[in-house]
PDB file of N, CA and C in Angstrom:
ATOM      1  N   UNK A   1       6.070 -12.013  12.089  1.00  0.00           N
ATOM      2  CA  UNK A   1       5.378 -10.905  11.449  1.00  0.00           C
ATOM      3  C   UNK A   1       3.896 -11.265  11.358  1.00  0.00           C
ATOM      4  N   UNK A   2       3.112 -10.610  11.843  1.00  0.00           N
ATOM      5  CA  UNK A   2       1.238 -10.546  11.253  1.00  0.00           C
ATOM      6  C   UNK A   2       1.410  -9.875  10.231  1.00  0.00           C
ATOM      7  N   UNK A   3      -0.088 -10.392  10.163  1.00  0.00           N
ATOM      8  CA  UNK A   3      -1.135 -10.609   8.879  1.00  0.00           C
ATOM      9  C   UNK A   3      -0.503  -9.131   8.681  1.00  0.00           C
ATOM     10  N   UNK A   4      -0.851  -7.751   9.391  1.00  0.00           N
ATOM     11  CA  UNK A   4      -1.144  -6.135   9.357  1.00  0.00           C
ATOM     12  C   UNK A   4       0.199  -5.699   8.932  1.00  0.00           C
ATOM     13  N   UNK A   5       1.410  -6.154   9.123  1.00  0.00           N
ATOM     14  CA  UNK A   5       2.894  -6.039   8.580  1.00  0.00           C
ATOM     15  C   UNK A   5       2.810  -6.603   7.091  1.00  0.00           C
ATOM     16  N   UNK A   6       2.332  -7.267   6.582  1.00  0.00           N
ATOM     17  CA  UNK A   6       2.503  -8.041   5.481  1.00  0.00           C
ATOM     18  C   UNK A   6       1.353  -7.905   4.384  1.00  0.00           C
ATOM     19  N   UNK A   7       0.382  -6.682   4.623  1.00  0.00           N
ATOM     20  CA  UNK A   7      -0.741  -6.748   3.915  1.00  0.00           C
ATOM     21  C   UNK A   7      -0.676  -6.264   2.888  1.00  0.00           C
ATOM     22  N   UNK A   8      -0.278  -5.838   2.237  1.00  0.00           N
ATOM     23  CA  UNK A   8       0.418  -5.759   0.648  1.00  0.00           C
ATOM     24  C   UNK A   8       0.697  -6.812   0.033  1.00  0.00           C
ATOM     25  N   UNK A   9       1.472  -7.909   0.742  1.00  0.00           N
ATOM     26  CA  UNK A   9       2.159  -8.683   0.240  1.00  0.00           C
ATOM     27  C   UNK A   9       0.747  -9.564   0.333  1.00  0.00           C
ATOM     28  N   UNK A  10      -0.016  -9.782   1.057  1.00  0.00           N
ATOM     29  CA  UNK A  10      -1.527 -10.815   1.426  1.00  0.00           C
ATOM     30  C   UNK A  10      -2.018 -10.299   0.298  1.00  0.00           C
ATOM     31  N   UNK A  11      -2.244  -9.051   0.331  1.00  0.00           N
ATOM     32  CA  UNK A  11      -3.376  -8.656  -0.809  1.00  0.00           C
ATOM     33  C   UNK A  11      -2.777  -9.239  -2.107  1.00  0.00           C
ATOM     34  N   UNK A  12      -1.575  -8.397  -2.725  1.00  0.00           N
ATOM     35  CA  UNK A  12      -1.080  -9.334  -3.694  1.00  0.00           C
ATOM     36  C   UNK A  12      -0.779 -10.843  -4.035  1.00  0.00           C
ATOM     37  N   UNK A  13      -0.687 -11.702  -2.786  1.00  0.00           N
ATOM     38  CA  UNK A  13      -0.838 -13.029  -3.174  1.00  0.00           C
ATOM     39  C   UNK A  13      -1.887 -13.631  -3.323  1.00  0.00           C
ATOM     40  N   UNK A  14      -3.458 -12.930  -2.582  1.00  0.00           N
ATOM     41  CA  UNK A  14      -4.925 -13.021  -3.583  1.00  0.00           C
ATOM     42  C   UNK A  14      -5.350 -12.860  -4.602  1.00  0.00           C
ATOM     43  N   UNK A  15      -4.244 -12.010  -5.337  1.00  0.00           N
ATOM     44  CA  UNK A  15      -4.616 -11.276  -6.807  1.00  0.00           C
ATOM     45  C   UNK A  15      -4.046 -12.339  -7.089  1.00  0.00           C
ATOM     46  N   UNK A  16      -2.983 -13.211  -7.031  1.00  0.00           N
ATOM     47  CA  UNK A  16      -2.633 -14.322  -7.763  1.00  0.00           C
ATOM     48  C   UNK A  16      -2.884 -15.270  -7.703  1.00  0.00           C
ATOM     49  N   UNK A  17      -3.901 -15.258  -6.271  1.00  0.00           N
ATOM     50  CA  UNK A  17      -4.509 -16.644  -6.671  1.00  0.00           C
ATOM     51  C   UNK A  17      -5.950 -16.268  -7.320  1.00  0.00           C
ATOM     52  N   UNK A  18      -6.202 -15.367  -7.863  1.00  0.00           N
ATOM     53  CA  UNK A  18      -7.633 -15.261  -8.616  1.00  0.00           C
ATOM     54  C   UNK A  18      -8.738 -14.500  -7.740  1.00  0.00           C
ATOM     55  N   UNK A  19      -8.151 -14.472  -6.752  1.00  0.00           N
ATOM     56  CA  UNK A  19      -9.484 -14.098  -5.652  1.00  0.00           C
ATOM     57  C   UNK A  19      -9.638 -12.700  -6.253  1.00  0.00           C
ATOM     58  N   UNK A  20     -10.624 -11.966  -5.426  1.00  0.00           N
ATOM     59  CA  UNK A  20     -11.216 -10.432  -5.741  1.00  0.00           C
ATOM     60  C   UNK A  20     -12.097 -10.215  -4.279  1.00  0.00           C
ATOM     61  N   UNK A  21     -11.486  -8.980  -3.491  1.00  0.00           N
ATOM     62  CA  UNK A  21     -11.500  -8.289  -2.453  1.00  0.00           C
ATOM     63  C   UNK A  21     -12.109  -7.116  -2.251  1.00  0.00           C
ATOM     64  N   UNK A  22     -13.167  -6.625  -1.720  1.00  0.00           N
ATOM     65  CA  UNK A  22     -13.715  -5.511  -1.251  1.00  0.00           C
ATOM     66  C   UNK A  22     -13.723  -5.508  -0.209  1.00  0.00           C
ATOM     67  N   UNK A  23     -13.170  -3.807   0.173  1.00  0.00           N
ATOM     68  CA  UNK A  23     -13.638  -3.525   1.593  1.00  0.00           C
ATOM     69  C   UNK A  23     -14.664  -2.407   1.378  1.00  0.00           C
ATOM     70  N   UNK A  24     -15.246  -2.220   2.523  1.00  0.00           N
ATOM     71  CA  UNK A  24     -16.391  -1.367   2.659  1.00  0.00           C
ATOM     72  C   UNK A  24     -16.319  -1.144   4.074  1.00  0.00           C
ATOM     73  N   UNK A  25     -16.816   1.047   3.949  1.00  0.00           N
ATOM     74  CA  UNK A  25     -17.173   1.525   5.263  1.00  0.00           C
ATOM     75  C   UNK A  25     -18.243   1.868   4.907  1.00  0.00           C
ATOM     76  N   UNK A  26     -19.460   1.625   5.780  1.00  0.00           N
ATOM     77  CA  UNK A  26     -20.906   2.461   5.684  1.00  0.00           C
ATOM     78  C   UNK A  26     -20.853   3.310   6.464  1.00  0.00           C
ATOM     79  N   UNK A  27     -20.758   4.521   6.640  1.00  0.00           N
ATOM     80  CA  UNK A  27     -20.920   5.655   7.849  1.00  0.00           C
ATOM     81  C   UNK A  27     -22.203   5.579   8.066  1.00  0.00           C
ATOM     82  N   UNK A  28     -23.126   5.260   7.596  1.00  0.00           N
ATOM     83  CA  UNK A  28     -24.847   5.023   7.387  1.00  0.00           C
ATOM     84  C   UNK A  28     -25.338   3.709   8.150  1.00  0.00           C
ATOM     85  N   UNK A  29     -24.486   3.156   8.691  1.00  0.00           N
ATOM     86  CA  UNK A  29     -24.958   2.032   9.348  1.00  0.00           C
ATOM     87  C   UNK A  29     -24.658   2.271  10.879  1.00  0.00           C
ATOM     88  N   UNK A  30     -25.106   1.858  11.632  1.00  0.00           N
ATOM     89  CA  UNK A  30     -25.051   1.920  13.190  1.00  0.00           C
ATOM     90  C   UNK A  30     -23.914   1.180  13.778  1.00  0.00           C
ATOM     91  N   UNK A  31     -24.360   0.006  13.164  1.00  0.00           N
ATOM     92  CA  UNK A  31     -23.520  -0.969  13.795  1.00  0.00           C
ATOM     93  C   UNK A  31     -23.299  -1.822  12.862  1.00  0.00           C
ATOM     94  N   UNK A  32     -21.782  -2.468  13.259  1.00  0.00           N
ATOM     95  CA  UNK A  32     -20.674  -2.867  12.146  1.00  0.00           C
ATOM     96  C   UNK A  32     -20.917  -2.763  10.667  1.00  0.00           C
ATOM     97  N   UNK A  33     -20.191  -1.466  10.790  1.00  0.00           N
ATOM     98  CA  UNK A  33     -19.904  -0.304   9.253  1.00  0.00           C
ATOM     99  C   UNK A  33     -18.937  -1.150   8.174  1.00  0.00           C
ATOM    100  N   UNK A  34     -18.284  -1.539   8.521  1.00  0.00           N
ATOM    101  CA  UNK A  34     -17.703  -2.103   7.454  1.00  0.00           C
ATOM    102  C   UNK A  34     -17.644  -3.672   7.576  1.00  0.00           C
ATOM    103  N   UNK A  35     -17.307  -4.142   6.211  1.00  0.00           N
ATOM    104  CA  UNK A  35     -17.140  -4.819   5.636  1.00  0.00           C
ATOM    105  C   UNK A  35     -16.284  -5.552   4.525  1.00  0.00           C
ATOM    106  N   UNK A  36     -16.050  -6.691   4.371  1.00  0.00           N
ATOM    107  CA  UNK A  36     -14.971  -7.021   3.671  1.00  0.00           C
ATOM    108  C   UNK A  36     -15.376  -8.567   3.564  1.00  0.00           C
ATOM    109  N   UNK A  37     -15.141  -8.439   1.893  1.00  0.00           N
ATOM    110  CA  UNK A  37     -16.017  -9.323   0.950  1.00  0.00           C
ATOM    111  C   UNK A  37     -14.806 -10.033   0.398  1.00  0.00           C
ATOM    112  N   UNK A  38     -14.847 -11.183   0.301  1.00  0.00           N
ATOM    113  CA  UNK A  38     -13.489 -11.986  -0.792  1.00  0.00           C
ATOM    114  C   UNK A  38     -14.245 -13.083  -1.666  1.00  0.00           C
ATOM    115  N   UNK A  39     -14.070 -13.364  -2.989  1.00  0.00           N
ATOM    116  CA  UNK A  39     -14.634 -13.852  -4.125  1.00  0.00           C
ATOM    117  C   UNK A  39     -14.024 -14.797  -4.743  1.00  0.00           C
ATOM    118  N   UNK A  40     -14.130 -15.359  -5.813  1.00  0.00           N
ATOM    119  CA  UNK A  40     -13.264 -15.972  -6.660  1.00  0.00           C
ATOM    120  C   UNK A  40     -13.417 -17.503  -6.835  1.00  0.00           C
ATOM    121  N   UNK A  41     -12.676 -17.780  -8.423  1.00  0.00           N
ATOM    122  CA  UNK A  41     -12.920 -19.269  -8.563  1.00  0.00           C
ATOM    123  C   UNK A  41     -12.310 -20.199  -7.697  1.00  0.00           C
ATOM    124  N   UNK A  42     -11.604 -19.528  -7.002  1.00  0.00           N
ATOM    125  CA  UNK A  42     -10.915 -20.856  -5.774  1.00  0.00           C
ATOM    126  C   UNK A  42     -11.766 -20.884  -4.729  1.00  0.00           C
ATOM    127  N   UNK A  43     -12.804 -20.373  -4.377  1.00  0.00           N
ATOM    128  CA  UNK A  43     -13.694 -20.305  -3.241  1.00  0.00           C
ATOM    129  C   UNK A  43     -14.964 -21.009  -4.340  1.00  0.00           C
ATOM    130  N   UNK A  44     -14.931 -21.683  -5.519  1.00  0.00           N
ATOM    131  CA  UNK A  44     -15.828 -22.445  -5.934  1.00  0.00           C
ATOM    132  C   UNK A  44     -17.117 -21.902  -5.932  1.00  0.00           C
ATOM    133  N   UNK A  45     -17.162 -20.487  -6.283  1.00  0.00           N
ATOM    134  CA  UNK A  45     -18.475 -20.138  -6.647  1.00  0.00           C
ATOM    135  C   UNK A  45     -19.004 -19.582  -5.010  1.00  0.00           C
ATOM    136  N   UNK A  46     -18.848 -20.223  -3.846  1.00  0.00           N
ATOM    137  CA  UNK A  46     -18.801 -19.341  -2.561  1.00  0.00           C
ATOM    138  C   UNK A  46     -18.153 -17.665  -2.680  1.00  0.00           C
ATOM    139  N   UNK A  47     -18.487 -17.185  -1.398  1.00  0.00           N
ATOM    140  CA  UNK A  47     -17.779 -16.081  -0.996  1.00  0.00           C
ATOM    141  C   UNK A  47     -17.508 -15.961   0.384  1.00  0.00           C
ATOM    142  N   UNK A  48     -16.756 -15.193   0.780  1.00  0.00           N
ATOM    143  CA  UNK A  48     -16.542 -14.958   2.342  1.00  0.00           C
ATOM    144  C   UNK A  48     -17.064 -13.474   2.687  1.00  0.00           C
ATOM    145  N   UNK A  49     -17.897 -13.361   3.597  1.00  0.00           N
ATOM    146  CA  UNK A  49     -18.287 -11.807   4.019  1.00  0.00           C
ATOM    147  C   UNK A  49     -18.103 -11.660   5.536  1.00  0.00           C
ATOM    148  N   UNK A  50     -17.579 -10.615   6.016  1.00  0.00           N
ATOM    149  CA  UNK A  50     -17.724 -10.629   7.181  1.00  0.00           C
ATOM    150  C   UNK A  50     -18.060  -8.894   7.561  1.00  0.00           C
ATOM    151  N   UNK A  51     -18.999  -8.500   8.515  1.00  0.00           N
ATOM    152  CA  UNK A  51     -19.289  -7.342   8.850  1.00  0.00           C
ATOM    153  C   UNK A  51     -18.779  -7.414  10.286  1.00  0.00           C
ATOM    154  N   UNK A  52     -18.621  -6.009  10.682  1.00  0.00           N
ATOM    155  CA  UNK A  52     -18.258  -6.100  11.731  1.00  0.00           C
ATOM    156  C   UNK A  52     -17.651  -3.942  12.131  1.00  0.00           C
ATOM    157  N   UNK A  53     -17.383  -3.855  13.294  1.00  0.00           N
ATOM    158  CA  UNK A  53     -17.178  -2.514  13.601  1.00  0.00           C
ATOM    159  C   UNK A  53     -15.900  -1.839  13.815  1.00  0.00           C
ATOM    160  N   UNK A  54     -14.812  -2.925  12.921  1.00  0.00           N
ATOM    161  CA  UNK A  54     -13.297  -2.664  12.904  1.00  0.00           C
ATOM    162  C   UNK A  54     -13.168  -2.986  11.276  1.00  0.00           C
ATOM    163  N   UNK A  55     -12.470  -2.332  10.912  1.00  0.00           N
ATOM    164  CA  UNK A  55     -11.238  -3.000   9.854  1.00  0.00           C
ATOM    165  C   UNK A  55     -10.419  -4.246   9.913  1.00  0.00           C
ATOM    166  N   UNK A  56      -9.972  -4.016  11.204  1.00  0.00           N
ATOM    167  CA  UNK A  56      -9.305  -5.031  11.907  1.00  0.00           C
ATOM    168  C   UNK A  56     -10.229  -6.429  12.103  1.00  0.00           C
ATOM    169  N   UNK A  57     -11.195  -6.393  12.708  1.00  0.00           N
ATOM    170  CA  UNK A  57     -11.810  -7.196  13.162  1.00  0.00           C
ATOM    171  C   UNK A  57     -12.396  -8.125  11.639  1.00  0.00           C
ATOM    172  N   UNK A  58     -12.693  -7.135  11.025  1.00  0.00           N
ATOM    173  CA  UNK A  58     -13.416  -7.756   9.535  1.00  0.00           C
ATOM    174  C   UNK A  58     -12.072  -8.819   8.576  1.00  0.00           C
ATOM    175  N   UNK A  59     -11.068  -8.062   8.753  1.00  0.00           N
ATOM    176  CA  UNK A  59      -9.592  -9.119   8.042  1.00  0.00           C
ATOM    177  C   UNK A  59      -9.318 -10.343   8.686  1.00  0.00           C
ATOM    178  N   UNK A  60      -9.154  -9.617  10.039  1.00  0.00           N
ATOM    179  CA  UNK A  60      -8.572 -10.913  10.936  1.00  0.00           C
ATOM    180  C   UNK A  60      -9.676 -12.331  10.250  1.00  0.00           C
ATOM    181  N   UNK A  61     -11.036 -12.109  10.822  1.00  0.00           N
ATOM    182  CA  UNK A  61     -12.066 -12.895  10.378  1.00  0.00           C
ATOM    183  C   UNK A  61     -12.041 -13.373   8.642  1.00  0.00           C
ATOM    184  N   UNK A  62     -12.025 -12.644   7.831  1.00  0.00           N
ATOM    185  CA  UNK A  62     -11.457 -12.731   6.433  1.00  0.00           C
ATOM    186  C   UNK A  62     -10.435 -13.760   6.506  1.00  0.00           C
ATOM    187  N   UNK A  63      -9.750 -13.481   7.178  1.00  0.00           N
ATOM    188  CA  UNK A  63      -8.128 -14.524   6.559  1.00  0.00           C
ATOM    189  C   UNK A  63      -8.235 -15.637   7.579  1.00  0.00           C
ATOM    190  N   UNK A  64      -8.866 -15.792   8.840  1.00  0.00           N
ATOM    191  CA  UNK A  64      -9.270 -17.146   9.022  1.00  0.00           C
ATOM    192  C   UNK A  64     -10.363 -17.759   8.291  1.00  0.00           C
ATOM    193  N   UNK A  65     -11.152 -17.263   7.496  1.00  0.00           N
ATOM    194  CA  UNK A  65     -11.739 -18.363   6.670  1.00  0.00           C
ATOM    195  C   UNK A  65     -11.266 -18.607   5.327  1.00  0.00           C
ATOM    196  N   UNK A  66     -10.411 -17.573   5.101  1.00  0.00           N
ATOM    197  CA  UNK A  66      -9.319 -18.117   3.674  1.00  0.00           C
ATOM    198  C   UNK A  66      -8.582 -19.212   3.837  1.00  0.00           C
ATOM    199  N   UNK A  67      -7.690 -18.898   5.500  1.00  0.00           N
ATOM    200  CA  UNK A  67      -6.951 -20.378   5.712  1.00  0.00           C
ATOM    201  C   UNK A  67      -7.608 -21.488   5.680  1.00  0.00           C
ATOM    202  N   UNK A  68      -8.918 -21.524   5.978  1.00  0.00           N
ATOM    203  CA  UNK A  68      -9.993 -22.873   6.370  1.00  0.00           C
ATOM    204  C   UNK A  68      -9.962 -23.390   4.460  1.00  0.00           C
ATOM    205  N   UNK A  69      -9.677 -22.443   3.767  1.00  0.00           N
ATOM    206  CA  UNK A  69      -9.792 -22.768   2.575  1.00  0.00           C
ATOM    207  C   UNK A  69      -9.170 -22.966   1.468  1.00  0.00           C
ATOM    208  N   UNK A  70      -7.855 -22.542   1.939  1.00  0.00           N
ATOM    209  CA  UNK A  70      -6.450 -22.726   1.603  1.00  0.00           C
ATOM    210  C   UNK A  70      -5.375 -22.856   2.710  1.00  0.00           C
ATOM    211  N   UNK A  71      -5.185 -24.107   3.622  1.00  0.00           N
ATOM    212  CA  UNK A  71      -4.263 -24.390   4.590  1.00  0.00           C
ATOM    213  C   UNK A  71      -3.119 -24.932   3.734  1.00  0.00           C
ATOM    214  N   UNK A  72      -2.228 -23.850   4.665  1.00  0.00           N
ATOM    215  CA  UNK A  72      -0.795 -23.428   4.129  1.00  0.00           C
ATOM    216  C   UNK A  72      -0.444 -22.718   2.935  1.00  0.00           C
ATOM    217  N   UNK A  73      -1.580 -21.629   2.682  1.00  0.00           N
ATOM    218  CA  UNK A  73      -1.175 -20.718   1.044  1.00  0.00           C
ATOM    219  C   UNK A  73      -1.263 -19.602   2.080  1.00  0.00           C
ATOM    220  N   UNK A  74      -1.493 -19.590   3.618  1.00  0.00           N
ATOM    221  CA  UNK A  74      -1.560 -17.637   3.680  1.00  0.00           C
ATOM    222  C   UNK A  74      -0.701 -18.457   5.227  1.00  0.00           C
ATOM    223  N   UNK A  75       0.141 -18.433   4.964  1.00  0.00           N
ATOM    224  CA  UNK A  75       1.440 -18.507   6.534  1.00  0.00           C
ATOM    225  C   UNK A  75       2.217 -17.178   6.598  1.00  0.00           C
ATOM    226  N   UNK A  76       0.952 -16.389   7.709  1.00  0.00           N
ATOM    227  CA  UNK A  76       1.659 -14.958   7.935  1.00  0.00           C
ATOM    228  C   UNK A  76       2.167 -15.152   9.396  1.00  0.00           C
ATOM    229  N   UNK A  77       2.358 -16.236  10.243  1.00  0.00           N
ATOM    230  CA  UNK A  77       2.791 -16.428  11.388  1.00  0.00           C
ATOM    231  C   UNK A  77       4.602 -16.229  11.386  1.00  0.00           C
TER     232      UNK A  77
END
C-alpha cells in the first residue's frame, strides 16, 4: 500500500506525534501553487516546506523528509 491509500491514517499518525500540517493552493502563483508545510516539537524547532506544482509532488517530498527524521515511524511501503 502507498503513502496516497493510507493518508488518513499518515495524517492521523502526525497528529500523534505532535506535528502540525498545512497544505496550500495559490491560484495566484504561476508556478508551483501549492504547498505543504509540516511543524512541530519533534522537528526541534525546524520545519519542512516544500513548493511545488502537484499535491502529489509536494507530499511525496514532505514524507521523504519526515522519514529522514523519523526512520521507521512512517513505513507506508
Amino acid at each position: 500500500m502507498g503513502w496516497d491509500e493510507c493518508l488518513p491514517e499518515l495524517l492521523a499518525h502526525l497528529g500523534e506525534m505532535g506535528l502540525v500540517g498545512l497544505v496550500k493552493i495559490d491560484g495566484e502563483r504561476e508556478h508551483k501553487p501549492w504547498t505543504v508545510v509540516i511543524s512541530g516539537e519533534g522537528l526541534d524547532g525546524a520545519s519542512i516546506r516544500v513548493d511545488g506544482n502537484s499535491l502529489d509532488y509536494c507530499l511525496r517530498h514532505a514524507i521523504a523528509a519526515l522519514r529522514e527524521h523519523f526512520p521507521g515511524e512512517l513505513a507506508l511501503d
